[in-house]
Protein backbone atom coordinates (compact mmCIF):
# COMPACT_ATOMS: atom_id res chain seq x y z
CA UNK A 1 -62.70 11.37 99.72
CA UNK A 2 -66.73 10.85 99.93
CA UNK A 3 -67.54 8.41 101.79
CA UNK A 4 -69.57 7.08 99.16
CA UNK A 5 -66.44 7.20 97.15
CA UNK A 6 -64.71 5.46 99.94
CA UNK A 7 -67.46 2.34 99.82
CA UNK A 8 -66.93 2.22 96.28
CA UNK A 9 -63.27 1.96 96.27
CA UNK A 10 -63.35 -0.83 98.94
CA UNK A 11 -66.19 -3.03 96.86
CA UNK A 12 -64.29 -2.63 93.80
CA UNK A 13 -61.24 -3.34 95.70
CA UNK A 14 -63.00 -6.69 97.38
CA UNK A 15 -64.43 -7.71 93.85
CA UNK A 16 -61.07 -7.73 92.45
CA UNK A 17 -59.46 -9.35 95.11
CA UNK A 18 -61.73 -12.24 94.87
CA UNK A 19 -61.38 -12.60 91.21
CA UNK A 20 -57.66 -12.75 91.01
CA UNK A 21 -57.59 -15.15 94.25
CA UNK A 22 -60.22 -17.55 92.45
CA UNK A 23 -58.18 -17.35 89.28
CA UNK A 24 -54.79 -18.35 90.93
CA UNK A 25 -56.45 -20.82 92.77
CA UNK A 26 -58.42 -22.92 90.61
CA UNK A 27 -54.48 -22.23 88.40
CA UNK A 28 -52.53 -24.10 91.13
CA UNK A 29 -55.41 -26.34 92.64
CA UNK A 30 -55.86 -27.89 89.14
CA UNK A 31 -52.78 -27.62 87.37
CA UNK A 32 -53.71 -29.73 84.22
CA UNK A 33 -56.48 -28.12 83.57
CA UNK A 34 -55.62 -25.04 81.49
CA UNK A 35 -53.90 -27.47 79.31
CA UNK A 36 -57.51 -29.41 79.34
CA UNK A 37 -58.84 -26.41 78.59
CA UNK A 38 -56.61 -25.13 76.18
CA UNK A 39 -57.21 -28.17 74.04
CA UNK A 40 -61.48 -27.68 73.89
CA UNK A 41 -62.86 -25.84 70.50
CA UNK A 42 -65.64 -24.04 72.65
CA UNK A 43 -62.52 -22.23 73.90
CA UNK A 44 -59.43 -22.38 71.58
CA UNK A 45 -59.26 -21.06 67.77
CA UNK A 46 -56.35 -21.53 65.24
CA UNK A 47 -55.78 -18.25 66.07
CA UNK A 48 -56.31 -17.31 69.64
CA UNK A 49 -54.54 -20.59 70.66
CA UNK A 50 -52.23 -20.75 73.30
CA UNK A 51 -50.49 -24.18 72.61
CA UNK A 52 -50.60 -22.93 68.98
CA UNK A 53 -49.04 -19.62 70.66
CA UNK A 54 -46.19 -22.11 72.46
CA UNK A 55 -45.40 -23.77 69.14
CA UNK A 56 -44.75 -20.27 67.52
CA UNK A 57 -42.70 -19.41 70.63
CA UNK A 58 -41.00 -22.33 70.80
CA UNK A 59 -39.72 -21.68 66.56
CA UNK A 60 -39.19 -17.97 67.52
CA UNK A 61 -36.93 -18.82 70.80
CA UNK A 62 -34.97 -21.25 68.40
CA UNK A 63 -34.23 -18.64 65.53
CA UNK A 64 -36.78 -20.46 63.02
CA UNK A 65 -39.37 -19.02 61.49
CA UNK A 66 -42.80 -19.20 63.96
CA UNK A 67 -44.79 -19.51 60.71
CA UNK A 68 -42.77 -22.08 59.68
CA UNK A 69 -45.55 -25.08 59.68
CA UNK A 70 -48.67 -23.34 59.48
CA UNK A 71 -49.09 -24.31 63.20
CA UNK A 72 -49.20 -20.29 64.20
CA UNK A 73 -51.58 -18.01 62.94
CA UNK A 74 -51.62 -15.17 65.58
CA UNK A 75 -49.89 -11.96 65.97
CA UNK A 76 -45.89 -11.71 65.88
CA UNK A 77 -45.83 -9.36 68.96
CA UNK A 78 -47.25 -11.78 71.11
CA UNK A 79 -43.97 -13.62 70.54
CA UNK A 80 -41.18 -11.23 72.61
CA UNK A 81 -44.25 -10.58 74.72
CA UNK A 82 -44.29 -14.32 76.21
CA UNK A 83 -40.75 -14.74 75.47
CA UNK A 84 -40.01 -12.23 78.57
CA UNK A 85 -41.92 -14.94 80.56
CA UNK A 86 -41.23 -18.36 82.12
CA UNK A 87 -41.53 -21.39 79.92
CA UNK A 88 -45.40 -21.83 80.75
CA UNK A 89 -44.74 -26.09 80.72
CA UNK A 90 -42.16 -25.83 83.94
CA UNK A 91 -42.86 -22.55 85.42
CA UNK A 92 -46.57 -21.19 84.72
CA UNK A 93 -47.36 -18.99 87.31
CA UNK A 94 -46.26 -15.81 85.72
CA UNK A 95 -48.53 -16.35 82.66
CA UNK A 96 -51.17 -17.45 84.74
CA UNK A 97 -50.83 -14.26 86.75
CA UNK A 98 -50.56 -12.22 83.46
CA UNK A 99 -53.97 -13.57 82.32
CA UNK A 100 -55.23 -12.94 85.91
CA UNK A 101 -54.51 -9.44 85.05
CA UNK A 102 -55.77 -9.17 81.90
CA UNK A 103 -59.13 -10.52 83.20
CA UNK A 104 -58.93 -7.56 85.97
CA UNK A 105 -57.61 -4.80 83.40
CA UNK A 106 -60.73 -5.82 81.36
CA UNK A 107 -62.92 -5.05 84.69
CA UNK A 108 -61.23 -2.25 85.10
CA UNK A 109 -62.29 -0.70 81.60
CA UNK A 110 -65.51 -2.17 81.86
CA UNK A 111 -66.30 -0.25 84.91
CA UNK A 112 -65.33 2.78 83.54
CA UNK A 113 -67.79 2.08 80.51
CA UNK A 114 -70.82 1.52 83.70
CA UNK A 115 -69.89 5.07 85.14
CA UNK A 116 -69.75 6.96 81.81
CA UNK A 117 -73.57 6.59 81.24
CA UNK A 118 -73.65 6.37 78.16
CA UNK A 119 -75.44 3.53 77.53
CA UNK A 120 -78.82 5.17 78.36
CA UNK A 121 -77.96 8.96 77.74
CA UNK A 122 -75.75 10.34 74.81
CA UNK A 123 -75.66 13.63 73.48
CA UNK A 124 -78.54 13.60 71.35
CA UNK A 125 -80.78 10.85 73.22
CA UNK A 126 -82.13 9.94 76.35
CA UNK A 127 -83.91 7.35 77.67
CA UNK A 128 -87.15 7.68 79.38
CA UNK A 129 -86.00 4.81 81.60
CA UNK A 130 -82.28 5.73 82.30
CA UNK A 131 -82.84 5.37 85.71
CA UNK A 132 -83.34 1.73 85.65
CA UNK A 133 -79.92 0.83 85.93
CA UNK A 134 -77.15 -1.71 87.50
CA UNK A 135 -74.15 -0.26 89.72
CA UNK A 136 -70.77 -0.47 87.58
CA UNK A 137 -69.83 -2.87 90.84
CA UNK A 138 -73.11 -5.66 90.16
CA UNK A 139 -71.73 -5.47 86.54
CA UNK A 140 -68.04 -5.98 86.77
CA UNK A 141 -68.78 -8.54 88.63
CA UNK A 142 -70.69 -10.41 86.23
CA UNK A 143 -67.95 -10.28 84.14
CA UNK A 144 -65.61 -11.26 86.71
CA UNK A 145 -67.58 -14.21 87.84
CA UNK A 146 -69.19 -15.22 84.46
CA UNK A 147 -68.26 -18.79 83.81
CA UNK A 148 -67.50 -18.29 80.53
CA UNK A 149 -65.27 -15.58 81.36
CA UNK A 150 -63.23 -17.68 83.66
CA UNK A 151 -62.82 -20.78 81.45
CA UNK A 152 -61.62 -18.36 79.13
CA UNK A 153 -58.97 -17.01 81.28
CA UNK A 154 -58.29 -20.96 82.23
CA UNK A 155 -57.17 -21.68 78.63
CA UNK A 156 -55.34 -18.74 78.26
CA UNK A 157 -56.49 -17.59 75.09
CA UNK A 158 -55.65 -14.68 73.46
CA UNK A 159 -58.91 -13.28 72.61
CA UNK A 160 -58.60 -11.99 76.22
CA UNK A 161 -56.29 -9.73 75.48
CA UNK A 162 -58.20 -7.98 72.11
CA UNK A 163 -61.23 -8.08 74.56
CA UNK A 164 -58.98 -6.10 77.19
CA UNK A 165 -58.21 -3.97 74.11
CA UNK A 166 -62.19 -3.10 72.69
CA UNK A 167 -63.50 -2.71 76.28
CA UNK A 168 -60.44 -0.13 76.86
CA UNK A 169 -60.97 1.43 73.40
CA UNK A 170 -64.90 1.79 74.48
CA UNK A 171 -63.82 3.14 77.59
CA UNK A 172 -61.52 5.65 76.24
CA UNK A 173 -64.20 6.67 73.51
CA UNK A 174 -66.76 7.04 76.29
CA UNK A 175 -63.86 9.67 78.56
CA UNK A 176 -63.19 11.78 75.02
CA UNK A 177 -59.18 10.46 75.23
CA UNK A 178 -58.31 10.55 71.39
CA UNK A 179 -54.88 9.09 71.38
CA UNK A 180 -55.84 5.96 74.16
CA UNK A 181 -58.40 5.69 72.06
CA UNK A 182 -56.61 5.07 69.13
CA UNK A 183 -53.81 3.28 70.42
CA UNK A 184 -56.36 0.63 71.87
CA UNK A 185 -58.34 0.14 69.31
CA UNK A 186 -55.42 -0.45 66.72
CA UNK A 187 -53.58 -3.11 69.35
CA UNK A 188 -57.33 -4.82 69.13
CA UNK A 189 -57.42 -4.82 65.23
CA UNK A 190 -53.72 -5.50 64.98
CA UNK A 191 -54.61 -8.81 66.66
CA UNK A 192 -58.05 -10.01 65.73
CA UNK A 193 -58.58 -7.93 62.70
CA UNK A 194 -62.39 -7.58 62.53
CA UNK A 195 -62.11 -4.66 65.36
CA UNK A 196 -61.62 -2.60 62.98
CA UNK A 197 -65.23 -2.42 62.44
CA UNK A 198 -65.82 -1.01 65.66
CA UNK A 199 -64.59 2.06 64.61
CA UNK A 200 -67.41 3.98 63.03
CA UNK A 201 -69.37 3.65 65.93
CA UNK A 202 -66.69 4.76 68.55
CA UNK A 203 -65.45 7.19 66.61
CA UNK A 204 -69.34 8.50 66.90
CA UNK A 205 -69.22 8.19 70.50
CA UNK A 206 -65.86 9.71 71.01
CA UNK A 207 -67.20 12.35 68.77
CA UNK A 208 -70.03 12.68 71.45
CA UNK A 209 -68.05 12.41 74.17
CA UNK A 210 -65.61 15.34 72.69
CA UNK A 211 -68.40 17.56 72.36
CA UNK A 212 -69.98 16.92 75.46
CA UNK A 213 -66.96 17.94 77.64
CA UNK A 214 -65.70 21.01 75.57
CA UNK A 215 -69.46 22.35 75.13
CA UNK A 216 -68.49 23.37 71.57
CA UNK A 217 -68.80 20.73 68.71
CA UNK A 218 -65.96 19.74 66.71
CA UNK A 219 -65.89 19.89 63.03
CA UNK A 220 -67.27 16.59 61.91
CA UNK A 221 -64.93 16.36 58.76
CA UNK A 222 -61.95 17.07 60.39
CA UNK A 223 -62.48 14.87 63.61
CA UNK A 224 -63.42 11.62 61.07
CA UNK A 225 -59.90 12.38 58.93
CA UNK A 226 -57.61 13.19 61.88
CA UNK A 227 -58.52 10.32 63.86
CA UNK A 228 -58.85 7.87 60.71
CA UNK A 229 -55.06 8.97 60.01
CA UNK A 230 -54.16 8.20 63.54
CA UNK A 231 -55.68 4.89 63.64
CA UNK A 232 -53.94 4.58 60.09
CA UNK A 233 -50.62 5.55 61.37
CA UNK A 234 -50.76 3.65 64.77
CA UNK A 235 -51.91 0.15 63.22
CA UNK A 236 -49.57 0.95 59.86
CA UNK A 237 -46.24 1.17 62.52
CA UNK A 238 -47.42 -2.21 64.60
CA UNK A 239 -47.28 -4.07 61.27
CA UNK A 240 -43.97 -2.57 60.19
CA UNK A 241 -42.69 -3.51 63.24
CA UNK A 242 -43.94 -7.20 62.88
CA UNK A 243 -42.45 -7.08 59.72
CA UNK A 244 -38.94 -6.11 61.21
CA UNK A 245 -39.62 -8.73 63.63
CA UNK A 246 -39.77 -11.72 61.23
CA UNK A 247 -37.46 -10.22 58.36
CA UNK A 248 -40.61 -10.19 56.21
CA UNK A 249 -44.06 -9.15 55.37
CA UNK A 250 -45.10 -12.95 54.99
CA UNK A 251 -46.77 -13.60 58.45
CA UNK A 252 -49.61 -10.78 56.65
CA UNK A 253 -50.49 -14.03 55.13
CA UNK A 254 -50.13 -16.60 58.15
CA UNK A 255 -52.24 -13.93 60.31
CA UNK A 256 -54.38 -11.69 58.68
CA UNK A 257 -54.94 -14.11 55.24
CA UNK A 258 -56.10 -17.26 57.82
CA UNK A 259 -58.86 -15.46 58.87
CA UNK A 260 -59.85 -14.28 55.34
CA UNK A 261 -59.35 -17.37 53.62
CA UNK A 262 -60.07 -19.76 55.92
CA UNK A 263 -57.66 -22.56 55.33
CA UNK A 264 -57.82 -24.18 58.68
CA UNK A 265 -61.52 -25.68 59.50
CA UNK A 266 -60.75 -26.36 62.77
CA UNK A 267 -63.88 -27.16 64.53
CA UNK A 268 -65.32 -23.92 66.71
CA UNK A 269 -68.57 -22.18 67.90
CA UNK A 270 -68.87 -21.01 64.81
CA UNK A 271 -70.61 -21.09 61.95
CA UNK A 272 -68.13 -21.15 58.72
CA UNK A 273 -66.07 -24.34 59.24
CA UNK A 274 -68.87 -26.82 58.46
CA UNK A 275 -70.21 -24.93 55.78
CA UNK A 276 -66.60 -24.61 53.99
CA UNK A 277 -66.00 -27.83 54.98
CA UNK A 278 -68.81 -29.17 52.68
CA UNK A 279 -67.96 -26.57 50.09
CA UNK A 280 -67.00 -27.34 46.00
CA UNK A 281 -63.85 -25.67 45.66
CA UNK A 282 -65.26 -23.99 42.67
CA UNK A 283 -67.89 -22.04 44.71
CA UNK A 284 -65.50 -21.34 47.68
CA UNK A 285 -64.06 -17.48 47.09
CA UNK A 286 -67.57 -16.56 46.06
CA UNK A 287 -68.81 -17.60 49.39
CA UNK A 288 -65.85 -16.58 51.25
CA UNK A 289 -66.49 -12.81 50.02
CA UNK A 290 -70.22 -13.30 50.54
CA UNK A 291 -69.57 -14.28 54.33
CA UNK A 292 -67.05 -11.64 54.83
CA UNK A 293 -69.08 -8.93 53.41
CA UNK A 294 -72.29 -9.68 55.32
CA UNK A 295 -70.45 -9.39 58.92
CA UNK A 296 -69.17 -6.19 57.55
CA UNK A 297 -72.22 -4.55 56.30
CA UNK A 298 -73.78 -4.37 59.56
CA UNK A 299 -71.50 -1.43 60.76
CA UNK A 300 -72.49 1.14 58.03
CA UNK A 301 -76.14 0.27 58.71
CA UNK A 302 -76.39 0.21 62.31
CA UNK A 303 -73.98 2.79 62.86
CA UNK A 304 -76.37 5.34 60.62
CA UNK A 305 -79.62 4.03 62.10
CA UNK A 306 -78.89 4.43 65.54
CA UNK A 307 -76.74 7.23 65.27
CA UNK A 308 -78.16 8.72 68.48
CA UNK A 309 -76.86 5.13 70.90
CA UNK A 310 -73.34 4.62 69.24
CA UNK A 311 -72.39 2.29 72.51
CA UNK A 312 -75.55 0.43 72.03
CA UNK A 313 -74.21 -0.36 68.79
CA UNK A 314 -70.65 -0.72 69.37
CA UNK A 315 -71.90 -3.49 72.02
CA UNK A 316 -74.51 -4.86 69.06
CA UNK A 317 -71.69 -5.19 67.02
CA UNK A 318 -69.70 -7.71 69.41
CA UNK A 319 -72.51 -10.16 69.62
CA UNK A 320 -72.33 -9.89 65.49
CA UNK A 321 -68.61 -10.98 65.84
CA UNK A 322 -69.58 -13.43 68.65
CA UNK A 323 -71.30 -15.21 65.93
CA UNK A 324 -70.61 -14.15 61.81
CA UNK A 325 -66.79 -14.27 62.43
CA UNK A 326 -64.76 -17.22 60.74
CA UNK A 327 -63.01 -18.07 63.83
CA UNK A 328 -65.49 -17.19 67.48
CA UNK A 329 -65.19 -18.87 70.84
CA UNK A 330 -66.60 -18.53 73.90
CA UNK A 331 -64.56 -15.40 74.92
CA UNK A 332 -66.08 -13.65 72.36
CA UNK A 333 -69.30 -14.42 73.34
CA UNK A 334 -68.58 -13.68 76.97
CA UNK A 335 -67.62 -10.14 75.85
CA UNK A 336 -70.81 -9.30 74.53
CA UNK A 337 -72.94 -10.70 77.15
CA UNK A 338 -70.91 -8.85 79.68
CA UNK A 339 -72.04 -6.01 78.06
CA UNK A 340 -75.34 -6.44 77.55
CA UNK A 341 -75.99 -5.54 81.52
CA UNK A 342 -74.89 -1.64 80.55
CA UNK A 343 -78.36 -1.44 79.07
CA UNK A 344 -80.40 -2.49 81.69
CA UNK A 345 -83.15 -0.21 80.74
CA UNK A 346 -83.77 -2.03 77.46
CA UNK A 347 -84.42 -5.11 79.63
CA UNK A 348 -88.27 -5.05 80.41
CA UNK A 349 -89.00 -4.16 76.43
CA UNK A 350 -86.85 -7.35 75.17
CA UNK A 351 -89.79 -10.19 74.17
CA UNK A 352 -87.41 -13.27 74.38
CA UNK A 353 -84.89 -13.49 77.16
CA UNK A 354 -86.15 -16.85 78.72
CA UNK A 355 -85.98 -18.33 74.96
CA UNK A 356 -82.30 -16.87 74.39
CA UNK A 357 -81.19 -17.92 78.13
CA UNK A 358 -82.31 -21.45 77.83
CA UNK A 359 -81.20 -21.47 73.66
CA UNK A 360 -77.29 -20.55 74.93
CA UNK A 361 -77.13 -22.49 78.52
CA UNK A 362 -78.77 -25.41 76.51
CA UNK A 363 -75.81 -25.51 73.77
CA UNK A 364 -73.36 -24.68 76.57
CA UNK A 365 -74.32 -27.89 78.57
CA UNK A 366 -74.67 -30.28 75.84
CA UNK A 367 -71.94 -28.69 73.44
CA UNK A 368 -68.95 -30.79 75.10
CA UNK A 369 -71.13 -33.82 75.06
CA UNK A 370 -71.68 -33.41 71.30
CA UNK A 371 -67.99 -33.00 71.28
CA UNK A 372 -67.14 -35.83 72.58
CA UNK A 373 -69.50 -38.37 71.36
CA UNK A 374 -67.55 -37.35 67.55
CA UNK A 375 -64.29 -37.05 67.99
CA UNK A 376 -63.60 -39.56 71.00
CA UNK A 377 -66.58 -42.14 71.31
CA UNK A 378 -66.95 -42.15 67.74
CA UNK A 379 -70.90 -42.56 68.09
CA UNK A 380 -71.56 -39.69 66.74
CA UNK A 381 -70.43 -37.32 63.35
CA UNK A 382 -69.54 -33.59 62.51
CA UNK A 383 -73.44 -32.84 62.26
CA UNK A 384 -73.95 -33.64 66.25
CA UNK A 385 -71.46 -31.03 66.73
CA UNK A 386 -72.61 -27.98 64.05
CA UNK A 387 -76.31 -28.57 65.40
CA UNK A 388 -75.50 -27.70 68.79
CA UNK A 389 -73.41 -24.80 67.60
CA UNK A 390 -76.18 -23.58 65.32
CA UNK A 391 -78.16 -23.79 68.85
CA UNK A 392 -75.41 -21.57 70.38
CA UNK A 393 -75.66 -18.82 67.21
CA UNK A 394 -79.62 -18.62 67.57
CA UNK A 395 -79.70 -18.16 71.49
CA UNK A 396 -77.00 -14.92 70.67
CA UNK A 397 -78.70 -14.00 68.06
CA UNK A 398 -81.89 -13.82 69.61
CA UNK A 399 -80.34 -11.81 72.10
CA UNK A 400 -79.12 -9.14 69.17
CA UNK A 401 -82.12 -9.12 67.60
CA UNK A 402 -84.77 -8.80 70.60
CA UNK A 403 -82.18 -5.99 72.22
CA UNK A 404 -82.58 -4.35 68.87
CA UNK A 405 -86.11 -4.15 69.16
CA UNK A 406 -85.49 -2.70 72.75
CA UNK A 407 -83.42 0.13 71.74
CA UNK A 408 -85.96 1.06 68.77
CA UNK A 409 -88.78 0.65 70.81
CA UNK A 410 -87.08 2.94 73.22
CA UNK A 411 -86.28 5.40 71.08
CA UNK A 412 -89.54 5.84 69.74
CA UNK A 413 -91.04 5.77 73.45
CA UNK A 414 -89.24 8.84 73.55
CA UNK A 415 -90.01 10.31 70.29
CA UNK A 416 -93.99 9.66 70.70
CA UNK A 417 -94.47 9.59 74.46
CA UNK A 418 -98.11 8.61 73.95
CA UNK A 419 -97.10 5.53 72.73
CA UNK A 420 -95.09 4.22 75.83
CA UNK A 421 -96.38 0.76 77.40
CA UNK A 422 -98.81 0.58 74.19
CA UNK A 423 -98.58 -2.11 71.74
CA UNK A 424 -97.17 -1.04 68.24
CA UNK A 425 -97.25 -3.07 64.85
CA UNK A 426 -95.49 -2.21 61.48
CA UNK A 427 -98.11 -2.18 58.75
């Protein structure tokens, strides 16, 4: 082995280390606070939940239905999963350690994502600045050490896991691995749904990928219909499965049909439960259709536009559900920021990072305070809250839009050289 190799190995191996240690140790040094945790909206969704999670365990452990009660609303899997585990009330160290492990698994994939390069140089484009770049090792551990990343993995959520699954489904797509590929990204729709819209643009950058290692290019037709079957197949067999699980094909409806519907308005980071909350019940399937459809129309579009950066837009794409989806949280949003770092050569043409810093670790700070002066001092009402979450959208967003403007501005720095460093307006 290199030595350079060798280094590597031991950082990554030191990185880790730390990360699981702090994990297990702020687990057992405060013991009540993943249930704390667990119990904040910034963190916790109807369905990513893990006391809602307990509850369906609890009915599936005791031969009831666990969508008996509307109480669960996430994946039937999950249940024989956690049932193999310790009762997390008197014995919670081996779900705290699983968690631990899903936080390094998602490292893992992450890293691999760093040494792919794709972020700055695909097939068909190259940066002219894809040599400004962090080491796989500074960004892991961002992720590793992001705060949001570890109060995620503190309330045991289950968006960790269908983050574990996208970053592994990028990282597969980045590698050329078809079936990993597949089987990732289906166990990430299978249990937050809106992954599925990541698929256009990995399939594009698995597509590259392909062709990149076998020097010939695939046939475009075939590759989109074999792998659409696959994913097809893969995700078709996890729901029959569910559905010999539970005897039926209702929890389609206590899963899937929450998240399109919207029944529960749960407080989040979000941006639909206000606005439904305030909705005439005559208007409310209209709107419904009109929210679902503009989260969904950014795939096609992106996806076509920057057909050339597929990552870049895979990545684009999880601030988009960090923010338009019916039920986000922080973990969401701590995916996409994690990401952000792979394009460190977009950084110095982005316009607005002090404005989106400041925007998101303004709401972050004052978020729980808004919180709390509703629900328990009762000096406050729902509009303290949904301000300081509208905050929270507009910092991400700004950081969507402005790294848009980076990767077009890049792209056409390499498309009209002459232009580089010189000040362009649309007319």
């Amino acid at each position: 082995m290199a030595p350079d190799s060798t280094h590597k190995a031991a950082l990554f191996a030191a990185l880790f280390a730390a990360a699981a240690a702090l994990r297990l140790l702020l687990f057992q040094a405060f013991p009540l606070l993943p249930h704390r945790l667990a119990g904040r909206v910034e963190l916790s969704t109807p369905v990513s939940s893990f006391k809602r999670l307990q509850e369906g365990l609890y009915l599936y452990t005791h031969n009831v239905d666990p969508y008996h009660g509307g109480v669960y609303h996430q994946a039937p899997l999950l249940l024989p999963l956690f049932s193999f585990l310790p009762d997390a009330s008197s014995s919670p160290f081996a779900t705290n350690l699983l968690f631990t492990v899903v936080d390094l698994l998602s490292a893992h994939a992450l890293a691999q994502i760093a040494d792919s390069g794709h972020a700055a140089a695909t097939r068909l484009f190259k940066s002219s600045r894809q040599g400004l770049r962090w080491s796989s090792a500074a960004i892991v551990a961002g992720f590793l050490f992001n705060p949001f990343t570890l109060a995620t993995c503190m309330a045991r959520s289950t968006t960790t896991l269908t983050n574990l699954f996208i970053l592994t489904a990028m990282a597969k797509a980045c590698q050329g691995a078809s079936t990993t590929f597949l089987l990732a990204l289906s166990a990430a729709s299978y249990l937050a749904m809106h992954p599925i819209l990541l698929f256009p643009p990995l399939l594009v950058l698995l597509y590259d990928a392909r062709a990149d290692r076998s020097k010939t290019t695939p046939n475009a037709l075939a590759f989109t219909a074999v792998h659409t079957l696959g994913l097809t197949v893969i995700s078709g067999t996890l729901l029959l499965a569910s559905a010999l699980l539970t005897d039926s094909w209702d929890f389609l409806g206590a899963t899937y049909g929450v998240r399109l519907l919207l029944p529960d308005l749960t407080p989040n980071v979000g941006l639909w439960w206000y606005f439904f909350t305030e909705m005439f019940d005559s208007f409310r399937d209209f709107f419904l259709g009109v929210f679902w459809l503009h989260v969904a129309s950014y795939t096609p579009g992106l996806t076509i536009r920057l057909r050339t950066q597929p990552l870049f837009v895979a990545t684009t794409l999880t601030g988009i559900f960090a923010i338009f989806t019916p039920y986000p949280s922080v973990a969401d949003a701590a995916l996409y920021l994690s990401l952000v770092p792979l394009f460190r050569h977009l950084f110095p043409l982005m316009r607005y990072t002090f404005l989106a810093s400041a925007a998101v670790l303004y709401a972050s700070f004052l978020g729980p305070a808004f919180y709390h002066l509703w629900v328990y001092a009762g000096s406050g009402n729902a509009n303290f809250f949904y301000a300081i979450t509208l905050v929270w959208s507009l910092g991400l967003s700004i950081i969507v839009g402005d790294s848009l403007f980076a990767a077009l501005r890049d792209e056409l720095d390499v498309q009209r050289p002459e232009l580089r460093d010189k000040e362009v307006k649309r007319i």
